[in-house]
Protein backbone atom coordinates (compact mmCIF):
# COMPACT_ATOMS: atom_id res chain seq x y z
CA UNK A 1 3.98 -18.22 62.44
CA UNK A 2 6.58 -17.91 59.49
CA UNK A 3 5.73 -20.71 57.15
CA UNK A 4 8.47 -22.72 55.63
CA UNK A 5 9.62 -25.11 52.95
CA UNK A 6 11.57 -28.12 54.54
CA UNK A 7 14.89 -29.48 52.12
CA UNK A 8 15.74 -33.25 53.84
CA UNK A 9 19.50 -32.96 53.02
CA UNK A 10 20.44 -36.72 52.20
CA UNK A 11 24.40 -35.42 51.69
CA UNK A 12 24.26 -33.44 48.41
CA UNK A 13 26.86 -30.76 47.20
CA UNK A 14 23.93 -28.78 45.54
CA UNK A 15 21.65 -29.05 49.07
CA UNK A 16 22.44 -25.30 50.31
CA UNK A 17 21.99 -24.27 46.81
CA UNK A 18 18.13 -25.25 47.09
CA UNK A 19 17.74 -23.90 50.03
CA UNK A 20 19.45 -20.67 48.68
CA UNK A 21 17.01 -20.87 45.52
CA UNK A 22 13.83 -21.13 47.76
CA UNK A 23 15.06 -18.32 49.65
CA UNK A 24 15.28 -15.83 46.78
CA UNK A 25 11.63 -16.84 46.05
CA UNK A 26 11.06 -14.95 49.18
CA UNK A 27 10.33 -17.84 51.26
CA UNK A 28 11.43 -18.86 54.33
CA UNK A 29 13.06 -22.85 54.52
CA UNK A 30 15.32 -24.79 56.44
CA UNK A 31 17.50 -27.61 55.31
CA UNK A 32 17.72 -30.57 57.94
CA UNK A 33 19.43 -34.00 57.67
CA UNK A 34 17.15 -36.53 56.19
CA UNK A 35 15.84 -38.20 59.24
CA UNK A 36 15.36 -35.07 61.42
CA UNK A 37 12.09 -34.24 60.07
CA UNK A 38 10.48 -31.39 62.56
CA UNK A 39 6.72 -33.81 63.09
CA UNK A 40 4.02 -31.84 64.15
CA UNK A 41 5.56 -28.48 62.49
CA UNK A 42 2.20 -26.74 61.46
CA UNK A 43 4.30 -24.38 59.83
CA UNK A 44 5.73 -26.64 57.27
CA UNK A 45 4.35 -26.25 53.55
CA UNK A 46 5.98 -28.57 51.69
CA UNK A 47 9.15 -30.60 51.34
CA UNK A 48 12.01 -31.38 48.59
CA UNK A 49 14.31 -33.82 48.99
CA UNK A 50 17.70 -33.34 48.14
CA UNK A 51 20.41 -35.23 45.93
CA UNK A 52 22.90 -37.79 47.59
CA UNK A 53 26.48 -39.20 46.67
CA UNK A 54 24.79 -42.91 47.23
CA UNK A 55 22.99 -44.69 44.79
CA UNK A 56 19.44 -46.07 45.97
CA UNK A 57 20.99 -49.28 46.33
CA UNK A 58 23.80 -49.28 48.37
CA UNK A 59 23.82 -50.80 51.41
CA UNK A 60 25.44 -47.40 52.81
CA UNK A 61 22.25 -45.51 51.69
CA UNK A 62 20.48 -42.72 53.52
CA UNK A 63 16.84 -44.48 53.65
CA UNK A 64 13.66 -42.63 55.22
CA UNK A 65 10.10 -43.69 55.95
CA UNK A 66 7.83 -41.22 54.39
CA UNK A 67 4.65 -42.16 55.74
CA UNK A 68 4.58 -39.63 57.78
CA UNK A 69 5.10 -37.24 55.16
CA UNK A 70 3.21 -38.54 52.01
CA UNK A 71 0.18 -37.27 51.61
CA UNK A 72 0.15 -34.72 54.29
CA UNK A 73 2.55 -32.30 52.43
CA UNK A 74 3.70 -31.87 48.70
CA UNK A 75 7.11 -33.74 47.92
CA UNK A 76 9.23 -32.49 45.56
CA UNK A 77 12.48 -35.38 45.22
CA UNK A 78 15.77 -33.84 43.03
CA UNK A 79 18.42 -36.53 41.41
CA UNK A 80 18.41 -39.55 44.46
CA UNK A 81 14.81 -38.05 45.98
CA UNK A 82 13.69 -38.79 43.07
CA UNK A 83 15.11 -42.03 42.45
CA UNK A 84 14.86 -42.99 46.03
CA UNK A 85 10.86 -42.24 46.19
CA UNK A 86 10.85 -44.58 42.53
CA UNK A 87 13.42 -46.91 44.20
CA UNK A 88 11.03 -47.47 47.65
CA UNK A 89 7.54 -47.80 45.31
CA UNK A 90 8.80 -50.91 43.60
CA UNK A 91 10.34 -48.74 40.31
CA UNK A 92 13.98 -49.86 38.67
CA UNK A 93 16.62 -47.60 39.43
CA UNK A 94 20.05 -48.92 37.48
CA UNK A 95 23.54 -47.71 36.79
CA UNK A 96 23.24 -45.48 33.41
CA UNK A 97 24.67 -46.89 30.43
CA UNK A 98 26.78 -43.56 29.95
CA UNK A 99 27.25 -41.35 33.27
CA UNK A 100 24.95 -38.67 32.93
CA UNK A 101 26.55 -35.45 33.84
CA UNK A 102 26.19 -31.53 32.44
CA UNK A 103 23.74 -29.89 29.63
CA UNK A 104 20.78 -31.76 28.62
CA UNK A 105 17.75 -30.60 26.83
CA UNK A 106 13.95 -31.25 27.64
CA UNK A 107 12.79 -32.85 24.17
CA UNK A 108 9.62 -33.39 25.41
CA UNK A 109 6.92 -32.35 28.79
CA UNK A 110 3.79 -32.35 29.86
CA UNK A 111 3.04 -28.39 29.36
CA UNK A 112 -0.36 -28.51 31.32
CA UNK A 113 1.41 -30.57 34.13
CA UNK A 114 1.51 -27.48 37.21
CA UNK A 115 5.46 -28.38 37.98
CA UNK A 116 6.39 -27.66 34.60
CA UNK A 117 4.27 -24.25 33.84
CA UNK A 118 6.00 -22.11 31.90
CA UNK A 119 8.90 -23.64 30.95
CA UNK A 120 10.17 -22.93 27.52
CA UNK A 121 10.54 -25.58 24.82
CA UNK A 122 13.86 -27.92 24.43
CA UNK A 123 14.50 -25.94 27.76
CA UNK A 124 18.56 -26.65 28.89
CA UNK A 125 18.41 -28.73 32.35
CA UNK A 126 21.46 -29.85 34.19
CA UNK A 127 22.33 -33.51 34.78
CA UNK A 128 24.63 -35.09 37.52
CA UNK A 129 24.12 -38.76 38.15
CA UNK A 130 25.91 -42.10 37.29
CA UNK A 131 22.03 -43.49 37.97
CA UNK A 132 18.88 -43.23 36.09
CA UNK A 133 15.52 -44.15 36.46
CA UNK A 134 14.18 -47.11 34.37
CA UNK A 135 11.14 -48.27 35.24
CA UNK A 136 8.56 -46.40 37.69
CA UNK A 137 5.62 -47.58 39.85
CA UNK A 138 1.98 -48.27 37.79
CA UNK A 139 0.77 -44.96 40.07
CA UNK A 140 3.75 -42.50 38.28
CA UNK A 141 3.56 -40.41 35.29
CA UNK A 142 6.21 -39.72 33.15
CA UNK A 143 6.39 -35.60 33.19
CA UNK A 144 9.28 -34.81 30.94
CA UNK A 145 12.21 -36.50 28.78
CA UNK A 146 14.94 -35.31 27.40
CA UNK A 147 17.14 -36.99 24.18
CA UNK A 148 18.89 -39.55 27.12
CA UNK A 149 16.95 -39.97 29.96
CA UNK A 150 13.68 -41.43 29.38
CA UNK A 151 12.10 -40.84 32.47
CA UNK A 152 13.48 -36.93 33.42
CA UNK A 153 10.35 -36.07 35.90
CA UNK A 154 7.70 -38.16 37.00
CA UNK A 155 4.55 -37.38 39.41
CA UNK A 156 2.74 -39.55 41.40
CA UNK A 157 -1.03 -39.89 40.00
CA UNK A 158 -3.68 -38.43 42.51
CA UNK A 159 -0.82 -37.12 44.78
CA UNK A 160 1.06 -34.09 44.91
CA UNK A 161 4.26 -35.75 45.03
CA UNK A 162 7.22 -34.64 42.10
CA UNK A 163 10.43 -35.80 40.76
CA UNK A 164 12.95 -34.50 38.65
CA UNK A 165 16.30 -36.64 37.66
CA UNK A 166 18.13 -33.26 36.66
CA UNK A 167 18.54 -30.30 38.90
CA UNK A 168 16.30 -27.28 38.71
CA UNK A 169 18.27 -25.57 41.73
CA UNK A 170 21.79 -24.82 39.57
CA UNK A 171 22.21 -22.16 37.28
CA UNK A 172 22.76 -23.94 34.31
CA UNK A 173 19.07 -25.44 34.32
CA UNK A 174 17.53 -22.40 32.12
CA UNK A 175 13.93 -22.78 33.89
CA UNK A 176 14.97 -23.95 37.23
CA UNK A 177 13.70 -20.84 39.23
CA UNK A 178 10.87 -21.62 37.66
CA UNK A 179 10.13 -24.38 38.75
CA UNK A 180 11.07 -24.00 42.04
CA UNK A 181 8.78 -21.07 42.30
CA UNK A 182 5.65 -23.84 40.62
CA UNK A 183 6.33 -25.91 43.37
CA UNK A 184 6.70 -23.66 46.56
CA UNK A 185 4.27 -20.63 45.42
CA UNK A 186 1.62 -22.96 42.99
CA UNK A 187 1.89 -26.11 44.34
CA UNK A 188 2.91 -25.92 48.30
CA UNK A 189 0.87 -21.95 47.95
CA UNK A 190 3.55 -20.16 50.37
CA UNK A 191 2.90 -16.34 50.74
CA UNK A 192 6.57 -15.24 50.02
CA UNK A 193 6.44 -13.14 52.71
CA UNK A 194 10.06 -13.95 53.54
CA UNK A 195 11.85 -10.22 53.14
CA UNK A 196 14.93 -8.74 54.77
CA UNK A 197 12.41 -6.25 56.73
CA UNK A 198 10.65 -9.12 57.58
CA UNK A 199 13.23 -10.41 59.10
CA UNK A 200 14.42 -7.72 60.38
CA UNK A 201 10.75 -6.75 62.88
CA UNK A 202 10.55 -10.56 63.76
CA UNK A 203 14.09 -11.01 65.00
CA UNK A 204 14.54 -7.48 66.90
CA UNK A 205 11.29 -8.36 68.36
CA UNK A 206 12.60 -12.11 69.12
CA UNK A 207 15.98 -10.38 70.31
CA UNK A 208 13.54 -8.33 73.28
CA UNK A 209 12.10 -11.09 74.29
CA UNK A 210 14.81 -13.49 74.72
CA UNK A 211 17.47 -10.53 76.00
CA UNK A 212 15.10 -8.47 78.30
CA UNK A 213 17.50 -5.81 80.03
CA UNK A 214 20.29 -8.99 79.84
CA UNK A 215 24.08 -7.13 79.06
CA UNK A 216 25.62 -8.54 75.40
CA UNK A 217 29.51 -8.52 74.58
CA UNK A 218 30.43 -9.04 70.78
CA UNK A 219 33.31 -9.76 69.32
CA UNK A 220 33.79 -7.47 66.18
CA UNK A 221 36.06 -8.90 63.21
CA UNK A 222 35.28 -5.58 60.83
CA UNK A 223 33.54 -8.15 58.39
CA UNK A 224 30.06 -8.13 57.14
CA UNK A 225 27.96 -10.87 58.97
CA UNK A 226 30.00 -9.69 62.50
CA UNK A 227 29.07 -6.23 61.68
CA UNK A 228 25.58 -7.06 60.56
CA UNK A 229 24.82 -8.47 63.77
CA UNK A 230 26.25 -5.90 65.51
CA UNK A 231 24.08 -3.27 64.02
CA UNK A 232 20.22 -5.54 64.37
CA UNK A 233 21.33 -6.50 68.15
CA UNK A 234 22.04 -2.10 69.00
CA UNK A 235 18.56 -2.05 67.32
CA UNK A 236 16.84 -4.04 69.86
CA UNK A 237 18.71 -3.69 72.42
CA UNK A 238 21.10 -0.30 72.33
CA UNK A 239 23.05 0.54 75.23
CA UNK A 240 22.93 -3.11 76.40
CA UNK A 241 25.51 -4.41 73.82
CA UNK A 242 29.22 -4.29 74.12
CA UNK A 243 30.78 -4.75 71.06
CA UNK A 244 35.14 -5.68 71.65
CA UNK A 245 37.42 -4.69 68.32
CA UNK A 246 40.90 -6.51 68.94
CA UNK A 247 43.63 -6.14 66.79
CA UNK A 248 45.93 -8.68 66.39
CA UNK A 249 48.38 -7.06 64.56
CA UNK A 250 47.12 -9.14 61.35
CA UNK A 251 44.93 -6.61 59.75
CA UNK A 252 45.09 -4.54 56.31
CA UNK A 253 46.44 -1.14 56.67
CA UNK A 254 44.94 0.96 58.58
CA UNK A 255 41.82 -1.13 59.21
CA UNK A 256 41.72 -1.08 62.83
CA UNK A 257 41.34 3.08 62.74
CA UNK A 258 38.76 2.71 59.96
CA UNK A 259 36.69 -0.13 60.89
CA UNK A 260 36.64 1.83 64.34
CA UNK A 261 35.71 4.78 63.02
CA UNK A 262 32.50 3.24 60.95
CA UNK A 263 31.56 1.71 64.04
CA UNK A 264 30.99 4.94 65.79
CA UNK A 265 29.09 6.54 62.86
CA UNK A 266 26.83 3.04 63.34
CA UNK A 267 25.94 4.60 66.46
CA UNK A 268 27.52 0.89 68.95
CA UNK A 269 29.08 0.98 71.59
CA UNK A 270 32.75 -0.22 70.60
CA UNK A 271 36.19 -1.14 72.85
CA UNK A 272 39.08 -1.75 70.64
CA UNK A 273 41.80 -3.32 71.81
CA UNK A 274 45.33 -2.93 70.50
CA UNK A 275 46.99 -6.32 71.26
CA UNK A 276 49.53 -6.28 68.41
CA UNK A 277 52.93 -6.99 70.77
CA UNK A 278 51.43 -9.96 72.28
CA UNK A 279 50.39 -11.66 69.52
CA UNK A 280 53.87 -11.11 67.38
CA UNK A 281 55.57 -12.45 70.64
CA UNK A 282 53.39 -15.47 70.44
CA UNK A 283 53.76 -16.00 67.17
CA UNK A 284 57.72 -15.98 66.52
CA UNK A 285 59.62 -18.20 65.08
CA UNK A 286 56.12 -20.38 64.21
CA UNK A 287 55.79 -21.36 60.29
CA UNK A 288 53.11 -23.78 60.40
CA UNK A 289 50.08 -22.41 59.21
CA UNK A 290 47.72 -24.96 61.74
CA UNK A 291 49.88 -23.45 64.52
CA UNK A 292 49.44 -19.90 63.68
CA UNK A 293 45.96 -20.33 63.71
CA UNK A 294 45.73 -21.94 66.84
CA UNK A 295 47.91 -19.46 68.68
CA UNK A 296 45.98 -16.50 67.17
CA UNK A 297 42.20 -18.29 68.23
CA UNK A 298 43.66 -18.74 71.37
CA UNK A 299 45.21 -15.68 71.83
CA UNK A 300 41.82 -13.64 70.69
CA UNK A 301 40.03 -15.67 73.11
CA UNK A 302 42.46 -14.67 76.01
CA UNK A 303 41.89 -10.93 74.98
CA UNK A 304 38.68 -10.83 74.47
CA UNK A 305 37.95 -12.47 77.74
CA UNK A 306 40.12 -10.43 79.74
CA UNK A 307 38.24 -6.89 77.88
CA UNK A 308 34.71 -8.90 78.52
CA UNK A 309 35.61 -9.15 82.29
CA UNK A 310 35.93 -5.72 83.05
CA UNK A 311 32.31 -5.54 81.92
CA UNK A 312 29.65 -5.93 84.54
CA UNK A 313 26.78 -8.39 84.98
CA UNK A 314 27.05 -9.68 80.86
CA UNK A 315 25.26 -12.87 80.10
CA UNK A 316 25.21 -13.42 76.62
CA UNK A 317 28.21 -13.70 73.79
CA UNK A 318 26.39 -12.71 70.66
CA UNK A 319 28.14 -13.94 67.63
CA UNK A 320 28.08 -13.39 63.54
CA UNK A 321 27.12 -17.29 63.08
CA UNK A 322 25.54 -17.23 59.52
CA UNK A 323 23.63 -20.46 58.16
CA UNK A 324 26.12 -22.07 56.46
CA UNK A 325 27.87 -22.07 59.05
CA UNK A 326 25.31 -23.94 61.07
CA UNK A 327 24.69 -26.53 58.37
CA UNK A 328 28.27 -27.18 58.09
CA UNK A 329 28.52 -28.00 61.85
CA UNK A 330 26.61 -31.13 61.72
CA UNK A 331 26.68 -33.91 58.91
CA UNK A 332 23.57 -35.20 57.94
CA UNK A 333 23.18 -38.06 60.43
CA UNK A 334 22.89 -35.23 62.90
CA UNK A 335 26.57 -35.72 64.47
CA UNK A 336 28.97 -32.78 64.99
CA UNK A 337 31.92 -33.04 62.01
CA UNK A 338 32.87 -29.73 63.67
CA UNK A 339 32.50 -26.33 65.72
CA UNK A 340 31.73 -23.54 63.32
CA UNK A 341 34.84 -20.68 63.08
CA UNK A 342 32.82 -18.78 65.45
CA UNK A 343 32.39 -20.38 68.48
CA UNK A 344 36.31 -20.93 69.07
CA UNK A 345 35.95 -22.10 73.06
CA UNK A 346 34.58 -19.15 73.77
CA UNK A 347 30.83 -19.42 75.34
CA UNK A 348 32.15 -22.49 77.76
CA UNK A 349 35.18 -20.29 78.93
CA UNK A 350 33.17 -17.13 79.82
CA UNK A 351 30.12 -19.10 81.10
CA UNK A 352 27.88 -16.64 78.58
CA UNK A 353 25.07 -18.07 76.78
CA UNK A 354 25.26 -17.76 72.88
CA UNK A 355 23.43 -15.33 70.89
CA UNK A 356 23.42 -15.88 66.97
CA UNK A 357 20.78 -13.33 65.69
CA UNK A 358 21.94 -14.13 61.87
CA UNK A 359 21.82 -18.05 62.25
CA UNK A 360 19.24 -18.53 59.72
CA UNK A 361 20.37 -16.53 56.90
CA UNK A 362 23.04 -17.14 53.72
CA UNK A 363 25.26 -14.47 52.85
CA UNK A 364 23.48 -12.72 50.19
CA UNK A 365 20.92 -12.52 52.69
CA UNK A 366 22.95 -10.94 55.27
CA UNK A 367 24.07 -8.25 52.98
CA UNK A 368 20.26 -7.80 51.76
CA UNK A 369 19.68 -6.88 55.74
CA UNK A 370 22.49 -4.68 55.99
CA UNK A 371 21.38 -2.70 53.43
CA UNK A 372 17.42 -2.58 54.65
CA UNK A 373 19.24 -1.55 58.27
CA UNK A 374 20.67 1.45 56.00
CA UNK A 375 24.75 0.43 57.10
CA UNK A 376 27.36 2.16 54.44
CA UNK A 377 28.12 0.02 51.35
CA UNK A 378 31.87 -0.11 51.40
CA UNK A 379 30.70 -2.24 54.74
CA UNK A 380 28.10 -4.87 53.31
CA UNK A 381 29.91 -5.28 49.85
CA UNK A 382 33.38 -6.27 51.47
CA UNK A 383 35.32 -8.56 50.96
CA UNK A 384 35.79 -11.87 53.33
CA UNK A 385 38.95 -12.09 55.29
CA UNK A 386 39.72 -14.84 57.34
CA UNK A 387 40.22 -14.51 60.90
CA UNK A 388 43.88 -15.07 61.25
CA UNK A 389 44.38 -12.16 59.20
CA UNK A 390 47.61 -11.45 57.02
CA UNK A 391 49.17 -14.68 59.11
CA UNK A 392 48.03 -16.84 56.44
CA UNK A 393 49.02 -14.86 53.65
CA UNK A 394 52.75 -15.06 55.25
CA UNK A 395 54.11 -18.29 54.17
CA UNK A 396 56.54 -19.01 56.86
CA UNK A 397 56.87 -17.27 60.25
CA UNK A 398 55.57 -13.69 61.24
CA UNK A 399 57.60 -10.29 62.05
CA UNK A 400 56.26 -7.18 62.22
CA UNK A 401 58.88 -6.26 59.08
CA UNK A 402 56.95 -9.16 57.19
CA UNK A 403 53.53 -7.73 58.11
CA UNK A 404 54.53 -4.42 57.02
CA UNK A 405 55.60 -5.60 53.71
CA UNK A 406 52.42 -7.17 52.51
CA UNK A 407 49.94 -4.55 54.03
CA UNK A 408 51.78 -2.58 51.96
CA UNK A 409 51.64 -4.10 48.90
CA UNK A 410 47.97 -5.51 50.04
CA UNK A 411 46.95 -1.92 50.26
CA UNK A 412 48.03 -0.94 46.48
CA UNK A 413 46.42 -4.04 45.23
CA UNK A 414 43.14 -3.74 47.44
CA UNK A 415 42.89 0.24 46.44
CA UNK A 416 43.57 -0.27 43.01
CA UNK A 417 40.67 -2.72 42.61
CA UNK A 418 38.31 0.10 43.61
CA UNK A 419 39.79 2.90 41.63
CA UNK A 420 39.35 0.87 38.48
CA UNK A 421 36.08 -0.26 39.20
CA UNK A 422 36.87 -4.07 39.35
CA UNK A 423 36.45 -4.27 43.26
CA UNK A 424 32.82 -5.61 43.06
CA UNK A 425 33.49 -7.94 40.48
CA UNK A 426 36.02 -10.14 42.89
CA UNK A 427 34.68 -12.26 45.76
CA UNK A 428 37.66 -12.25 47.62
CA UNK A 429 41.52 -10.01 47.28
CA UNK A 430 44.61 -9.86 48.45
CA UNK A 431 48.13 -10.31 48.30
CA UNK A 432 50.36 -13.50 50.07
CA UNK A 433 54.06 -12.43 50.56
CA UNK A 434 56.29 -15.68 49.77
CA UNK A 435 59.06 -17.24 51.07
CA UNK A 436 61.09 -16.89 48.67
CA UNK A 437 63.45 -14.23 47.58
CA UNK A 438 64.51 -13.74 43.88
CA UNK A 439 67.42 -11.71 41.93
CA UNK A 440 66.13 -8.08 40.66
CA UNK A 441 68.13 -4.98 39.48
CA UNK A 442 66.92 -1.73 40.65
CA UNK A 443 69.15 1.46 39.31
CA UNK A 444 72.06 0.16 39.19
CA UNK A 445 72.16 -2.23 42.14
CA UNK A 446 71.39 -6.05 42.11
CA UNK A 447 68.89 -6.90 44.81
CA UNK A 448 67.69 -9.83 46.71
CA UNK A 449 64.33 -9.26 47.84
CA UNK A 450 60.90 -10.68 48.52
CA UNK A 451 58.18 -11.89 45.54
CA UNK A 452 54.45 -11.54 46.39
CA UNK A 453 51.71 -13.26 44.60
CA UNK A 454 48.66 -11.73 43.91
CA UNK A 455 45.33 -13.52 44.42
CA UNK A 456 41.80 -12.58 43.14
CA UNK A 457 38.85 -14.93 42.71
CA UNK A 458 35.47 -14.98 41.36
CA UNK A 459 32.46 -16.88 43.16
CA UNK A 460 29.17 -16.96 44.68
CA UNK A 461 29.47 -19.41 47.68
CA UNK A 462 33.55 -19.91 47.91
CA UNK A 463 32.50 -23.43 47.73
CA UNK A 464 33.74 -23.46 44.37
CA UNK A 465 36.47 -20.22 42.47
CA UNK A 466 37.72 -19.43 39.65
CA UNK A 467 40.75 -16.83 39.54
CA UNK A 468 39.68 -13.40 38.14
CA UNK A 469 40.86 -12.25 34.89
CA UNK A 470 41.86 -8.59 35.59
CA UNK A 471 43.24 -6.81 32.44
CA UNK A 472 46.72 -7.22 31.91
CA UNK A 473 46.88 -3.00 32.26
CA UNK A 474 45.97 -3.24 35.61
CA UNK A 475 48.00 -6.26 36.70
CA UNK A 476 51.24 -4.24 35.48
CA UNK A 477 50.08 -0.75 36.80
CA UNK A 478 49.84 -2.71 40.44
CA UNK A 479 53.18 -4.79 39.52
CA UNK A 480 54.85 -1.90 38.91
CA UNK A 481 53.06 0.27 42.00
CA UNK A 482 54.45 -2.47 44.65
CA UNK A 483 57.80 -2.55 43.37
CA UNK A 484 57.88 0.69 43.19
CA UNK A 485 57.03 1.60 46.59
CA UNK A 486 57.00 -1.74 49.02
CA UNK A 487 60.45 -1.60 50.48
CA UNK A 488 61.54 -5.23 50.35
CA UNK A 489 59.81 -6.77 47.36
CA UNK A 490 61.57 -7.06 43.52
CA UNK A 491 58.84 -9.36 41.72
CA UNK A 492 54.86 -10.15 41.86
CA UNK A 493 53.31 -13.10 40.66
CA UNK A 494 49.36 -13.45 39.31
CA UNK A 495 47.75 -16.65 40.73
CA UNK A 496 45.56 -18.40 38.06
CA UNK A 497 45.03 -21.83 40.42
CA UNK A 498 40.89 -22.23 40.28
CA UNK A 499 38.94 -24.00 43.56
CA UNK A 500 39.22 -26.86 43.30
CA UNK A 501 41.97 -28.46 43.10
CA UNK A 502 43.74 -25.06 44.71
CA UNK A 503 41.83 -23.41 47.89
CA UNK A 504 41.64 -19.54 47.85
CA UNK A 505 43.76 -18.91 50.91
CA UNK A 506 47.28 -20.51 50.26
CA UNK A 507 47.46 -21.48 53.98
C-alpha cells in the first residue's frame, strides 16, 4: 500500500504548490477539499492543512471538525490551518495592524523543536495574510517569531500537531523544503519511496489488471503528458492500444510528419488522420476566439469518433489527464466548476469508459516518467501548445493563407530558440499573427502587409509568467529572418505583458 501525506485544500492559491513540494520529497500525497477527508485510509501518514482566502471569522468560512483527525495523525496547519486550528481552541485570531505580505525573517526559534531542525538563523520566510495570530490556547507553544509576527509557529504541547503563519511551501521561504521534509520524513516517518520507477511498476501493473485483453483508443495531441501516456499504456498493454493523430490543420510546420514519425520509433500503434479541409471549411469566416474553439473540440470529437469506429470491440478512451487537471475540475466543496480540457464530450459519445493512467501526477512529474520510460528529449522537454492550435494565435478568422503565414514565421522563431540555446529556458513559444496590417518599404516598393508579435514566457506552473528576456541579438536576427522570408509580413512585435494581468495565449 503506497503511503501518503493528505493536504485538506481549504481554497488556497499556494495548495498545489504543497502538494508539489511533498512530492519532490519523494512522497506520495493527495490534495482533497477540506471536508473530504478519506476516514479509515490506513495509508494516510499525516496531514497539512492548507491556506484559505477567508479569514477564521467569516461567516463564509471553510470550518472542519478535526476530531477525527487529532491525535490519530500529525497536523501540520499553513497561514488559515494554522490560524483556524488557534481560532477553534479558544486562541485570538485578529486583522493585522499592517497586512502582512512578502520577505520576513525568523528573529528567533526553538532550534531543538523537530519542525524547525536545521533551519539556519534569521532564516527568510514568506508572509501572505491580512490576519495574524494573537493570542493561542494555554496547551500551544510559541515555536518561532520573526521582527512582526509574534506568534510565527506554534505546536500543540504533548501532540504532534504544527503551525506556521508564513509559508514553507514557496520558494522564497529559504528553509521551506526543509521543513516540509521535518514534518513528512521526521515527524509523519514516510519512506519516500515515491519515484518515477515506482510509479511506473505500480501503474503498468494497475493498467493489467484493470484492462485485461480490453482494446484502448487514444487520442494523440504530439504533447508531453498525451504522449507520456501513450508510451506507459503500449507498456502494459502493447498491441491492445490504438493511438488516433488528427490534424486539424492548426499545427506548427511540419509537426504532423514529425510527431508521426517519433511515434513509430516509440514502437505504438498510430492512425493519423489528415482532416485539414474540414476543419478550414468549418472554421471560415469565424473570428471569435470561444467559437473557434468550440468548432475545433467539436470537430476533433467528430473525427476521432468516426477513426475510433472503424476499430473493433474498444472499450476504453485512455486520456493524458494530468493532476492539475483533476484538482481544477472540482472546487473545494467537492462541486464540478468544470470538465477538464480533456474529456471534451467524448467518453459519453463513444460509450468508452475513461482511462487516465497519469491522473495523479504534476507536470514535472510526468516528464520525470518520460524520461525513466527512456522517450527522446526533444519529446518530454516540449513546449505546451494548446489544443486549438495556431487558431488562437490568429486574431480574427482562419484561411489556410493565414495559417501558412504564421507557421512560417512560428517555425523561424521556434528553431531559432534551439539553435541559440535559449529553447529550455522558455516555458512556452510562439508567434500570434495580428490583425492588423502596417506600412513597410521593401526595395523600392511600399507594402501593406501583416505584423506578428512574438511571445515567450518564463514559468513553472503557467499559473503565474513573466515574459522572457531574450537578447536583443536574437530578437533582431529572428525580426529580420521573418521579414525576410514570411511572404506577407513587414513588422514583428516583442510581447513584454507578464501573467497576470495578461494571459499567455492572446485568445
Amino acid at each position: 500500500m503506497q503511503e501518503k501525506i493528505i493536504i485538506l485544500d481549504f481554497g488556497s492559491q499556494t495548495t498545489q504548490l504543497i502538494g508539489r513540494r511533498v512530492r519532490e520529497l519523494d512522497t506520495y500525497c493527495e490534495i482533497l477539499p477540506y471536508n473530504k477527508f478519506p476516514k479509515n485510509d490506513e495509508s494516510v501518514k499525516g496531514v497539512i492543512l492548507s491556506g484559505s482566502p477567508f479569514s477564521v471569522y467569516d461567516e463564509a468560512a471553510f470550518k472542519i471538525d478535526l476530531s477525527e483527525i487529532r491525535g490519530k495523525y500529525p497536523i501540520l496547519g499553513i497561514c488559515y490551518g494554522a490560524q483556524f486550528m488557534a481560532y477553534t481552541n479558544g486562541g485570538k485570531v485578529e486583522p493585522a495592524a499592517t497586512r502582512e505580505y512578502g520577505r520576513a525573517h525568523l528573529s528567533t526559534f526553538c532550534k531543538d523543536n523537530i519542525l524547525l531542525k536545521g533551519v539556519q538563523d534569521n532564516s527568510q520566510v514568506w508572509m501572505s495574510h491580512g490576519d495574524t495570530i494573537t493570542t493561542i490556547p494555554d496547551n500551544f507553544k510559541t515555536i518561532a517569531s520573526t521582527k512582526e509576527v509574534a506568534i510565527a509557529a506554534y505546536q500543540v504541547e504533548g501532540e504532534q500537531i504544527w503551525g506556521v503563519q508564513f509559508h514553507p511551501e514557496v520558494f522564497h521561504t529559504e528553509d521551506g523544503t526543509q521543513i516540509l521534509r521535518n514534518f513528512v520524513v521526521d515527524i509523519c516517518g514516510c519512506k519516500q519511496d515515491w519515484s518515477p520507477a515506482s510509479f511506473i511498476e505500480s501503474t503498468v501493473a494497475e493498467l493489467k489488471a484493470q484492462l485485461g485483453d480490453d482494446k484502448v483508443v487514444l487520442g494523440l495531441s504530439g504533447g508531453v503528458d498525451s504522449s507520456v501516456a501513450a508510451v506507459l499504456l503500449n507498456k502494459a498493454i502493447g498491441k491492445n492500444l490504438t493511438c488516433i493523430f488528427v490534424d486539424h490543420g492548426m499545427l506548427r510546420k511540419n509537426e504532423f510528419e514529425n510527431v508521426l514519425s517519433d511515434y513509430e520509433h516509440l514502437g505504438l500503434n498510430v492512425i493519423g488522420v489528415n482532416a485539414k479541409e474540414k476543419f478550414y471549411k468549418e472554421l471560415a469566416g469565424v473570428k471569435d476566439p470561444e467559437q473557434k474553439r468550440k468548432i475545433i473540440g467539436k470537430g476533433f470529437i467528430d473525427v476521432f469518433d468516426e477513426e475510433a469506429g472503424k476499430l473493433k470491440d474498444v472499450k476504453w478512451l485512455a486520456q493524458g489527464t494530468i493532476y492539475p487537471d483533476c484538482i481544477e475540475s472540482l472546487s473545494i466543496t467537492g462541486t464540478v466548476i468544470k470538465s477538464h480540457h480533456n474529456v471534451g464530450g467524448l467518453p459519453e459519445k463513444m460509450n468508452l469508459k475513461l482511462c487516465e493512467p497519469l491522473r495523479l501526477l504534476f507536470k514535472d512529474e510526468v516528464r520525470r516518467v518520460g524520461r525513466k520510460l527512456g522517450m527522446m528529449e526533444h519529446l518530454i522537454n516540449r513546449h505546451p501548445f494548446p489544443g486549438p492550435g495556431l487558431a488562437v494565435r490568429i486574431l480574427g478568422d482562419i484561411t489556410a493563407e493565414k495559417v501558412r503565414i504564421l507557421q512560417e514565421a512560428d517555425d523561424i522563431f521556434i528553431s531559432g530558440l534551439r539553435e541559440w540555446g535559449l529553447y529550455d529556458q522558455v516555458w512556452q513559444a510562439g508567434v500570434i499573427l495580428l490583425p492588423v496590417q502596417s506600412v513597410g518599404v521593401m526595395g523600392d516598393e511600399r507594402t501593406y502587409e501583416n505584423a506578428v508579435a512574438l511571445r515567450a514566457v518564463t514559468s513553472t506552473d503557467a499559473m503565474t509568467a513573466d515574459w522572457a528576456h531574450l537578447p536583443y541579438e536574437f530578437l533582431g536576427k529572428i525580426s529580420n529572418e521573418i521579414i525576410n522570408k514570411v511572404k506577407g509580413v513587414n513588422r514583428v512585435t516583442y510581447d513584454i505583458s507578464s501573467k497576470p494581468p495578461a494571459t499567455i495565449e492572446w485568445e
